[in-house]
PDB file of N, CA and C in Angstrom:
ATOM      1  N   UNK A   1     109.506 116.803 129.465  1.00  0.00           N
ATOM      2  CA  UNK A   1     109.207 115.611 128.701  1.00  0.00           C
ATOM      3  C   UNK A   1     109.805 115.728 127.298  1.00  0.00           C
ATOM      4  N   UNK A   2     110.169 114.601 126.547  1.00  0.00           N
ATOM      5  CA  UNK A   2     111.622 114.739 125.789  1.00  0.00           C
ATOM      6  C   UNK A   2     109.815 114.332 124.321  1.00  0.00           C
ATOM      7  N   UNK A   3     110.438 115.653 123.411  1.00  0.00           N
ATOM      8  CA  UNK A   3     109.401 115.521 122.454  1.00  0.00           C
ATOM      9  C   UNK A   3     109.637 114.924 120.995  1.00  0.00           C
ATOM     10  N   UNK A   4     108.042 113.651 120.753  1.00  0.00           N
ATOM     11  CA  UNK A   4     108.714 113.137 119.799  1.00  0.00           C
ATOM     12  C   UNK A   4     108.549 113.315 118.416  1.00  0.00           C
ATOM     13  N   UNK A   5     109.374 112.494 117.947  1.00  0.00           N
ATOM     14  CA  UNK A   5     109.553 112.539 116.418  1.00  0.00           C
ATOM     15  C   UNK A   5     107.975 112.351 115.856  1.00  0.00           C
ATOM     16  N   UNK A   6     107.861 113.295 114.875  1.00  0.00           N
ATOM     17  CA  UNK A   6     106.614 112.508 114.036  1.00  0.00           C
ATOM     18  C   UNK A   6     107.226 112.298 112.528  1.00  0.00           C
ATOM     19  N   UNK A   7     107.004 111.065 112.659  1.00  0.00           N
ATOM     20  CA  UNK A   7     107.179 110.518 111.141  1.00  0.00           C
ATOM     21  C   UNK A   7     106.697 110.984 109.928  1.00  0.00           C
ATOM     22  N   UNK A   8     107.656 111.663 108.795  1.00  0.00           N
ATOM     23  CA  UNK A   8     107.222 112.088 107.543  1.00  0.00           C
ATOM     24  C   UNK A   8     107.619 110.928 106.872  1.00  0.00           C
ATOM     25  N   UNK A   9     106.688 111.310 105.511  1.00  0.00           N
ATOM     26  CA  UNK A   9     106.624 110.460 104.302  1.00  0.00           C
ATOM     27  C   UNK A   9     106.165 110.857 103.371  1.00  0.00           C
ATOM     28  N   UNK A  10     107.095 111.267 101.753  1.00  0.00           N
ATOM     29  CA  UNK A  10     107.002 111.854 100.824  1.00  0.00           C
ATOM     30  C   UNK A  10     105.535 111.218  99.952  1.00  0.00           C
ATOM     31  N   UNK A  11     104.925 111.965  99.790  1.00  0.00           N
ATOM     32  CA  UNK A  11     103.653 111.749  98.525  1.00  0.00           C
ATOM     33  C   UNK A  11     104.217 111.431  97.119  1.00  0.00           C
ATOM     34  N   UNK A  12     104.034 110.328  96.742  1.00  0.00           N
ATOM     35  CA  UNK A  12     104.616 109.910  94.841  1.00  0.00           C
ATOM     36  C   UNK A  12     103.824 111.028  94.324  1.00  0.00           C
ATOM     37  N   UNK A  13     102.964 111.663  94.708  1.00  0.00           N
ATOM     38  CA  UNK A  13     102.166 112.433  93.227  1.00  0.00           C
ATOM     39  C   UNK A  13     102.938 113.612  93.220  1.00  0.00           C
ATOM     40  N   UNK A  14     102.775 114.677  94.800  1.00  0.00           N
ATOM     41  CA  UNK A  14     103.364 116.201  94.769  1.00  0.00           C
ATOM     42  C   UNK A  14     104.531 116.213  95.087  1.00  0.00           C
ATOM     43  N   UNK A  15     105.349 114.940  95.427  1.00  0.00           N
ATOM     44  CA  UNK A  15     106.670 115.119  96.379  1.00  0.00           C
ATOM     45  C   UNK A  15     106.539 115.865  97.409  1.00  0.00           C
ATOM     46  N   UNK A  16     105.910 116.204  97.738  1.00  0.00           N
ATOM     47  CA  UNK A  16     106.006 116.934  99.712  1.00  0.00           C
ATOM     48  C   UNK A  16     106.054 116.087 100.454  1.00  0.00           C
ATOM     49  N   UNK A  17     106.928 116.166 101.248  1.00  0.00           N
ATOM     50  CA  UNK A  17     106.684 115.815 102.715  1.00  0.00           C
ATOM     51  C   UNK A  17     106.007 116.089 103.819  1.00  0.00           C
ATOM     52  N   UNK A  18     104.913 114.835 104.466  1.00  0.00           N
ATOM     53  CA  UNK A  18     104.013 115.235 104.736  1.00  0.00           C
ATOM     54  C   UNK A  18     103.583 114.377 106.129  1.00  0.00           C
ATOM     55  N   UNK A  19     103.702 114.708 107.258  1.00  0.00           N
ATOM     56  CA  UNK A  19     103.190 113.775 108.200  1.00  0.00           C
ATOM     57  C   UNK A  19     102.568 112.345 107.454  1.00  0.00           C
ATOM     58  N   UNK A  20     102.424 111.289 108.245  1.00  0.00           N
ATOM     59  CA  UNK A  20     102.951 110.147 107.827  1.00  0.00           C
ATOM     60  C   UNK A  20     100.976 109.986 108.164  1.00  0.00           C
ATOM     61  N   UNK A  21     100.599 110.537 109.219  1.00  0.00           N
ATOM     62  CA  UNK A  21      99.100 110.361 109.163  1.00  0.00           C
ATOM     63  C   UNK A  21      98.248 110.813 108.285  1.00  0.00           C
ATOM     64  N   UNK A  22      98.943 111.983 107.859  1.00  0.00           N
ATOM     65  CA  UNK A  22      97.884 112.203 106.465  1.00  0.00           C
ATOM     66  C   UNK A  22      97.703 111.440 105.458  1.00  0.00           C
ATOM     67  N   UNK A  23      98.965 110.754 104.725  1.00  0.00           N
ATOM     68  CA  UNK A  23      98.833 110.216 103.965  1.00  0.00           C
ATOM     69  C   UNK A  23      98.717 108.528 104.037  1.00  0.00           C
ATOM     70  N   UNK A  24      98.114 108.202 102.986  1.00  0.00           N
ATOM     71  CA  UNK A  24      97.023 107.076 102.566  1.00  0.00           C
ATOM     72  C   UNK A  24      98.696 106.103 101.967  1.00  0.00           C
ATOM     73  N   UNK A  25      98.598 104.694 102.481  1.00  0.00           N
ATOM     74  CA  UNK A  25      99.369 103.844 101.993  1.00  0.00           C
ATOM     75  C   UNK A  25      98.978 102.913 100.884  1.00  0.00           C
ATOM     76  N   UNK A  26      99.900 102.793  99.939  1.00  0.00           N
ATOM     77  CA  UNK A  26      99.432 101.780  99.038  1.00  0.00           C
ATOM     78  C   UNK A  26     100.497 100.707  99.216  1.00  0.00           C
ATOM     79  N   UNK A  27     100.030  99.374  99.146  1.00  0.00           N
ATOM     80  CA  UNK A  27     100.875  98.487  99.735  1.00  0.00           C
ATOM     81  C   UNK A  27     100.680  96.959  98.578  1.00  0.00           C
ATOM     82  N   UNK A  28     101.751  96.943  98.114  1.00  0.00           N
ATOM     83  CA  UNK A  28     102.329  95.730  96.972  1.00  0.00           C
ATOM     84  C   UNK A  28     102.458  94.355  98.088  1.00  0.00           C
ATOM     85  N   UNK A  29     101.635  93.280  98.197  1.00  0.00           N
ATOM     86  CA  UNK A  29     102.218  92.468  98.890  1.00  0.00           C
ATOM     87  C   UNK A  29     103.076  91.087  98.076  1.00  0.00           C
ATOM     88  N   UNK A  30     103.566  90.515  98.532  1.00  0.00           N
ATOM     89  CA  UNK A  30     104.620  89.545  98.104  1.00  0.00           C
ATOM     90  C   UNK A  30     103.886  88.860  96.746  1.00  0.00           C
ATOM     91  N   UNK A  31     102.984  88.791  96.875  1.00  0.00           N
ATOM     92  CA  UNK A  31     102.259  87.960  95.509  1.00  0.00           C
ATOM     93  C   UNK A  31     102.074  89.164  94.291  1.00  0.00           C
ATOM     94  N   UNK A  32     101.902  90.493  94.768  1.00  0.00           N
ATOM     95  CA  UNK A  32     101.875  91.298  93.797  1.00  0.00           C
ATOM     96  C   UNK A  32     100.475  92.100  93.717  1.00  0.00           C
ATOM     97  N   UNK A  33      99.902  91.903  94.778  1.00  0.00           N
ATOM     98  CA  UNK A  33      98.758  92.697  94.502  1.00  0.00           C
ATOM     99  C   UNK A  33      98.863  94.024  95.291  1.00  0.00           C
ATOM    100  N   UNK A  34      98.224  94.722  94.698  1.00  0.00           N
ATOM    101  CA  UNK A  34      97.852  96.375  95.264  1.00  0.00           C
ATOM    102  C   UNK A  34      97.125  96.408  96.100  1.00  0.00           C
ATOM    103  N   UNK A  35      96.975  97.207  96.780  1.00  0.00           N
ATOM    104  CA  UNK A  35      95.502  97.621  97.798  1.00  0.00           C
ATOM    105  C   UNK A  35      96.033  98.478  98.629  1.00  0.00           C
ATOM    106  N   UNK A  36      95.058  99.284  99.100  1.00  0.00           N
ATOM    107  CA  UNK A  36      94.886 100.534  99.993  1.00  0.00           C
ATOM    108  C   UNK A  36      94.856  99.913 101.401  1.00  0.00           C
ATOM    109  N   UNK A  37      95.989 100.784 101.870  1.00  0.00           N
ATOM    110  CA  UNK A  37      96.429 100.407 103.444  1.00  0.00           C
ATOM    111  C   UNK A  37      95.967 101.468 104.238  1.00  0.00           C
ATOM    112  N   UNK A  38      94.910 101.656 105.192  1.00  0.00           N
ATOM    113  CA  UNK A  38      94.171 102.486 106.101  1.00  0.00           C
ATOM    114  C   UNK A  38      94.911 102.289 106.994  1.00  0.00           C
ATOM    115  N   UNK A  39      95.220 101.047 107.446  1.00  0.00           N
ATOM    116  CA  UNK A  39      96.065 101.156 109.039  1.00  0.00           C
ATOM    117  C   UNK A  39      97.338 101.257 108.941  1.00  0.00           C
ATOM    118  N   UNK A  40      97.733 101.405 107.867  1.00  0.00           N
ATOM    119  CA  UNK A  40      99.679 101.867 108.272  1.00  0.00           C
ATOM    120  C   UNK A  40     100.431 100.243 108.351  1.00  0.00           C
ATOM    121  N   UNK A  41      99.261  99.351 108.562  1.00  0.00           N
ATOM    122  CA  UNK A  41     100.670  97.920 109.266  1.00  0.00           C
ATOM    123  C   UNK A  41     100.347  96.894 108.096  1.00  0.00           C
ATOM    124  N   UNK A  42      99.912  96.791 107.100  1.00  0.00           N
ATOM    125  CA  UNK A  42      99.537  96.092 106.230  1.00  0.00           C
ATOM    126  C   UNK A  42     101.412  95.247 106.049  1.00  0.00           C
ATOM    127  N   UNK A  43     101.405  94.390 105.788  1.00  0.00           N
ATOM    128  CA  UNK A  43     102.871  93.837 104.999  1.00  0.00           C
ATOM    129  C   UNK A  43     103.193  94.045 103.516  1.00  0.00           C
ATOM    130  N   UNK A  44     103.937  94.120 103.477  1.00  0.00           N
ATOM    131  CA  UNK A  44     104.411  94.703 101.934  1.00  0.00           C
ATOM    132  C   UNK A  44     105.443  95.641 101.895  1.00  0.00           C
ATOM    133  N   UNK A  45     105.388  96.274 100.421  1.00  0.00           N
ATOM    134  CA  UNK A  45     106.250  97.224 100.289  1.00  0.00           C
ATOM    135  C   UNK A  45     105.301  98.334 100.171  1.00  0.00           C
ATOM    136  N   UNK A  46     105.259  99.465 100.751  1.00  0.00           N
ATOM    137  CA  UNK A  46     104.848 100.555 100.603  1.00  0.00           C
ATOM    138  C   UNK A  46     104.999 101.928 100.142  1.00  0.00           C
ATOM    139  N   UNK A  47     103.584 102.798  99.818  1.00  0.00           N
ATOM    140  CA  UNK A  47     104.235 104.105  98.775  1.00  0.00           C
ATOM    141  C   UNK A  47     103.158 104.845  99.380  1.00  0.00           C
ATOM    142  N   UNK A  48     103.273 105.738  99.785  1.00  0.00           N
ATOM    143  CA  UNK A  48     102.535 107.141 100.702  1.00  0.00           C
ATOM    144  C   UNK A  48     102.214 108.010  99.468  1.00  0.00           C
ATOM    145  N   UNK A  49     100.693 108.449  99.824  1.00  0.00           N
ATOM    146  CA  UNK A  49      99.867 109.356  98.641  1.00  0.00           C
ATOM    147  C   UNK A  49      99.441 110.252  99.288  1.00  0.00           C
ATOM    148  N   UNK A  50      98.613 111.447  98.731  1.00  0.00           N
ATOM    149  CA  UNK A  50      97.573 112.528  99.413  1.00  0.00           C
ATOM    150  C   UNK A  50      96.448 111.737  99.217  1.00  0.00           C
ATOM    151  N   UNK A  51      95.530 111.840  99.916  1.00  0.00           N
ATOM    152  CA  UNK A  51      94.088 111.039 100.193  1.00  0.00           C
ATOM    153  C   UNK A  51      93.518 112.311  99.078  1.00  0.00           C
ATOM    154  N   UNK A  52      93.839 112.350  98.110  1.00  0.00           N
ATOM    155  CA  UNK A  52      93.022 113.241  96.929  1.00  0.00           C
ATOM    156  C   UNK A  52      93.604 112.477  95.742  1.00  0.00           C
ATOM    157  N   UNK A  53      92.667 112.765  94.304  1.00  0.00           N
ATOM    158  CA  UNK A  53      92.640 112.038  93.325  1.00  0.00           C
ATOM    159  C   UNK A  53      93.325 112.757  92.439  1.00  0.00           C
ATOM    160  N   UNK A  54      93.871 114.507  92.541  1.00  0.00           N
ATOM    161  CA  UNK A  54      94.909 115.029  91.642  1.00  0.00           C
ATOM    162  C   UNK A  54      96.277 114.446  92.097  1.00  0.00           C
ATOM    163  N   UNK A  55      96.365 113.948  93.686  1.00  0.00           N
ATOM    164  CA  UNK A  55      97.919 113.169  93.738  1.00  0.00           C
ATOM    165  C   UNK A  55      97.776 111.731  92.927  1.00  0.00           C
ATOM    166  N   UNK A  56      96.714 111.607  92.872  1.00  0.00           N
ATOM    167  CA  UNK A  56      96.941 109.813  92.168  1.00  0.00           C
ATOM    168  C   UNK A  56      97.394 110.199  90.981  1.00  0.00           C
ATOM    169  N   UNK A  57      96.753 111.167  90.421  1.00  0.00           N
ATOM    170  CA  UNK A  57      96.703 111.759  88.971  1.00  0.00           C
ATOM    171  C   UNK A  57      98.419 111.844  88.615  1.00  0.00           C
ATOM    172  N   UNK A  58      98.737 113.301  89.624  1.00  0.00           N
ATOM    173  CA  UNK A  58     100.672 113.457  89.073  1.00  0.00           C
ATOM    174  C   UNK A  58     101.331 112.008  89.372  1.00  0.00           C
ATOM    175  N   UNK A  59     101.023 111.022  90.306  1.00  0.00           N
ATOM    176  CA  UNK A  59     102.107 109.549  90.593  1.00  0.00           C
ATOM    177  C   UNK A  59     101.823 108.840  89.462  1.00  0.00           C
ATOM    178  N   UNK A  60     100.725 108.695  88.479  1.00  0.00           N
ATOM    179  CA  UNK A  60     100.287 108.316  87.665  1.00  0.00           C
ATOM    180  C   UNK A  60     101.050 109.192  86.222  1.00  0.00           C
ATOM    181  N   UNK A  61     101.396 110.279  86.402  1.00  0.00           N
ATOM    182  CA  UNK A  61     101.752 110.809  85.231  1.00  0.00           C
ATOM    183  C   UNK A  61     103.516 110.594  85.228  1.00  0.00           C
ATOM    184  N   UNK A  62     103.715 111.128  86.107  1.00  0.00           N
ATOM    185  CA  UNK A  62     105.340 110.711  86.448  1.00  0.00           C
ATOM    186  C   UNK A  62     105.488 109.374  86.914  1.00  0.00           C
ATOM    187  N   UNK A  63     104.690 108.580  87.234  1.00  0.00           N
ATOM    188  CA  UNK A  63     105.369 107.116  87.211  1.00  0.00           C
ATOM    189  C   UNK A  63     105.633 107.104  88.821  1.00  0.00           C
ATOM    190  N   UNK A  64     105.445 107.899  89.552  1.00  0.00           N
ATOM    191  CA  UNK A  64     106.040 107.947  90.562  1.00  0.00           C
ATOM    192  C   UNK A  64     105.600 106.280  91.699  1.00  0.00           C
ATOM    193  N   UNK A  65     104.590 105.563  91.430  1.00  0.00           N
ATOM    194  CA  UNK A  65     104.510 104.295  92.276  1.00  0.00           C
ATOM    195  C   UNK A  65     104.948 103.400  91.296  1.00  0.00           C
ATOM    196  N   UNK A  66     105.889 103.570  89.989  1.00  0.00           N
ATOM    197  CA  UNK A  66     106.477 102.396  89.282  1.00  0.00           C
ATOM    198  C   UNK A  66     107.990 102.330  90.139  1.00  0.00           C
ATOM    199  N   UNK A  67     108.212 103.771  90.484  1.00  0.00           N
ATOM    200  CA  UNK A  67     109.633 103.791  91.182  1.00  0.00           C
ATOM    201  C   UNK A  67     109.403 103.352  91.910  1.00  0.00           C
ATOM    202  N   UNK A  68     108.543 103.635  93.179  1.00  0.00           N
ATOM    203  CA  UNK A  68     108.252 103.103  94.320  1.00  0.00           C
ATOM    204  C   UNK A  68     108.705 101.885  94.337  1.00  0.00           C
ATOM    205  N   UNK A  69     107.851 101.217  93.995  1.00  0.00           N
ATOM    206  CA  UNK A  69     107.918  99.770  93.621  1.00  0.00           C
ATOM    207  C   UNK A  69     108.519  98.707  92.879  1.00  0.00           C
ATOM    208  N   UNK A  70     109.234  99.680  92.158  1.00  0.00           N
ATOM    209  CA  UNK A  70     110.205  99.403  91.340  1.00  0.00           C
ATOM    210  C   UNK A  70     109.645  97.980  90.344  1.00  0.00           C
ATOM    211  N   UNK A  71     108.561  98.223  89.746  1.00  0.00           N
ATOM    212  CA  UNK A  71     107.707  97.633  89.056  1.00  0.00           C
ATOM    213  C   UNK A  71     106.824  98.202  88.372  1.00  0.00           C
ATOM    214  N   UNK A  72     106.606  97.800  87.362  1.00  0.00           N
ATOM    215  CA  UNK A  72     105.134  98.023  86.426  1.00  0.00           C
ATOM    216  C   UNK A  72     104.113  97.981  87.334  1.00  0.00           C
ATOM    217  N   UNK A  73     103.226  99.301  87.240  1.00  0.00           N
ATOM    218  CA  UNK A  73     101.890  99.060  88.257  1.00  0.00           C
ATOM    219  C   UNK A  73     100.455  99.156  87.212  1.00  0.00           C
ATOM    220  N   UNK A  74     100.159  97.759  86.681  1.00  0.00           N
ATOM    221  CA  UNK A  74      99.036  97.900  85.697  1.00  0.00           C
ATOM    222  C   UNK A  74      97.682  98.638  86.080  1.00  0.00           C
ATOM    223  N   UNK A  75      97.227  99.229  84.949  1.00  0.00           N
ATOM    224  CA  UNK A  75      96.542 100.590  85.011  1.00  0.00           C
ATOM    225  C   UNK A  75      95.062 100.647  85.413  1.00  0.00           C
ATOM    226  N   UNK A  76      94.630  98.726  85.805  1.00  0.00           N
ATOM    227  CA  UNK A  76      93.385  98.701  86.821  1.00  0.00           C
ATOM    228  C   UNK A  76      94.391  99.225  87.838  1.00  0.00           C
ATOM    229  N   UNK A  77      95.034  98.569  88.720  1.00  0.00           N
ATOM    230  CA  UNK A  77      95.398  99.333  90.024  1.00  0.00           C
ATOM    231  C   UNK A  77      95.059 100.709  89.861  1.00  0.00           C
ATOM    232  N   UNK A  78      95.356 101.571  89.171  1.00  0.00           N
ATOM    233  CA  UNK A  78      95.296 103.020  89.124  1.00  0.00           C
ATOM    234  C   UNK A  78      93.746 103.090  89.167  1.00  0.00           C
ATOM    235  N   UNK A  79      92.906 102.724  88.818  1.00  0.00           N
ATOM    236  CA  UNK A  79      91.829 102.860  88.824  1.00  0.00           C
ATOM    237  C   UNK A  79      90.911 102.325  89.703  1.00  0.00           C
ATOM    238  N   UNK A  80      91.510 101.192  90.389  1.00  0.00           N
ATOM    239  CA  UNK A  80      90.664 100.687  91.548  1.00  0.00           C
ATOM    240  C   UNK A  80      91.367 101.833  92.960  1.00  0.00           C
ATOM    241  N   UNK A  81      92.623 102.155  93.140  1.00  0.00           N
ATOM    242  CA  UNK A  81      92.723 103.421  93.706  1.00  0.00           C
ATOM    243  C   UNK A  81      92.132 104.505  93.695  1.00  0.00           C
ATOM    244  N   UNK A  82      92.043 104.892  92.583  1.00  0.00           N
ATOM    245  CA  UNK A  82      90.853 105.848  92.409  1.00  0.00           C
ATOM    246  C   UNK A  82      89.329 105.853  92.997  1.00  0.00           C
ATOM    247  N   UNK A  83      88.623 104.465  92.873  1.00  0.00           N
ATOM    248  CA  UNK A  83      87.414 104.199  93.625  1.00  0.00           C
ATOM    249  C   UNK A  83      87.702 104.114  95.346  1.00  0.00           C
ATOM    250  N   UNK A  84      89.064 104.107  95.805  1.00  0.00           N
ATOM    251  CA  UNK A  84      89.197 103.602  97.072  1.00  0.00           C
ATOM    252  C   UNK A  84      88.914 105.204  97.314  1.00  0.00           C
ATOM    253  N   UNK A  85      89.576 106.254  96.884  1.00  0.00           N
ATOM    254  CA  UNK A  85      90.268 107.081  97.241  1.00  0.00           C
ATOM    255  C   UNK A  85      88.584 107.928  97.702  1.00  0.00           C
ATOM    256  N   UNK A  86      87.939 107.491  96.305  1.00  0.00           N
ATOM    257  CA  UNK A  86      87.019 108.422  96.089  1.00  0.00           C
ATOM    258  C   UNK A  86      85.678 108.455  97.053  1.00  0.00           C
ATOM    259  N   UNK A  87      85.669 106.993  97.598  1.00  0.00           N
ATOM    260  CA  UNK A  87      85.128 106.589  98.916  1.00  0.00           C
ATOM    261  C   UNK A  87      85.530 106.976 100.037  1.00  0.00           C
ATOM    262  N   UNK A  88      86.763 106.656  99.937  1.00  0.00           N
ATOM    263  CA  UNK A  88      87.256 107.952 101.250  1.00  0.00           C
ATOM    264  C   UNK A  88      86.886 109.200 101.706  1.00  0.00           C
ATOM    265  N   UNK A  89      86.897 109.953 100.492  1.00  0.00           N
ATOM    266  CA  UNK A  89      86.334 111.342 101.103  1.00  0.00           C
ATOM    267  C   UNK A  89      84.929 112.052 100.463  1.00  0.00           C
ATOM    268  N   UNK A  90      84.125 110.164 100.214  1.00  0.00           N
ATOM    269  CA  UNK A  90      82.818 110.472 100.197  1.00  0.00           C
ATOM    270  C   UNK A  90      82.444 110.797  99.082  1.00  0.00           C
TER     271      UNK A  90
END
């Protein structure tokens, strides 16, 4: 049986590459809003994180979801991520 690919996707905070299930999507949709993508299929443009709050921290220090997105990401988003994140793992 012919074995398959698993999809990586770099983290904006640590830069690793990291199976595509671990990490948590943040997803810009056409109007411009942010929000946390659990299922992977949300529409938008998307930026892959560690489901921990020191990766929000380095993408936040290096800018790394302004590249992403290639936009200004105002600094509630960063902080309503933070409450998503922080619910996540309880």
């Amino acid at each position: 049986m012919k074995q398959r690919k698993i999809p990586l996707r770099k983290c904006t905070g640590c830069q690793e590459m990291k199976n595509k299930k671990e990490l948590i999507r943040i997803v810009r949709s056409d109007e411009g809003e942010f929000s946390v993508d659990t299922t992977g299929k949300k529409a938008g443009r998307g930026a892959y994180i560690c489901p921990n709050v020191e990766c929000l921290e380095k993408a936040k220090k290096s800018k790394g979801l302004e590249r992403s997105f290639k936009s200004a990401v105002p600094a509630e988003v960063y902080d309503k991520l933070r409450e998503e994140l922080e619910n996540l793992n309880g």
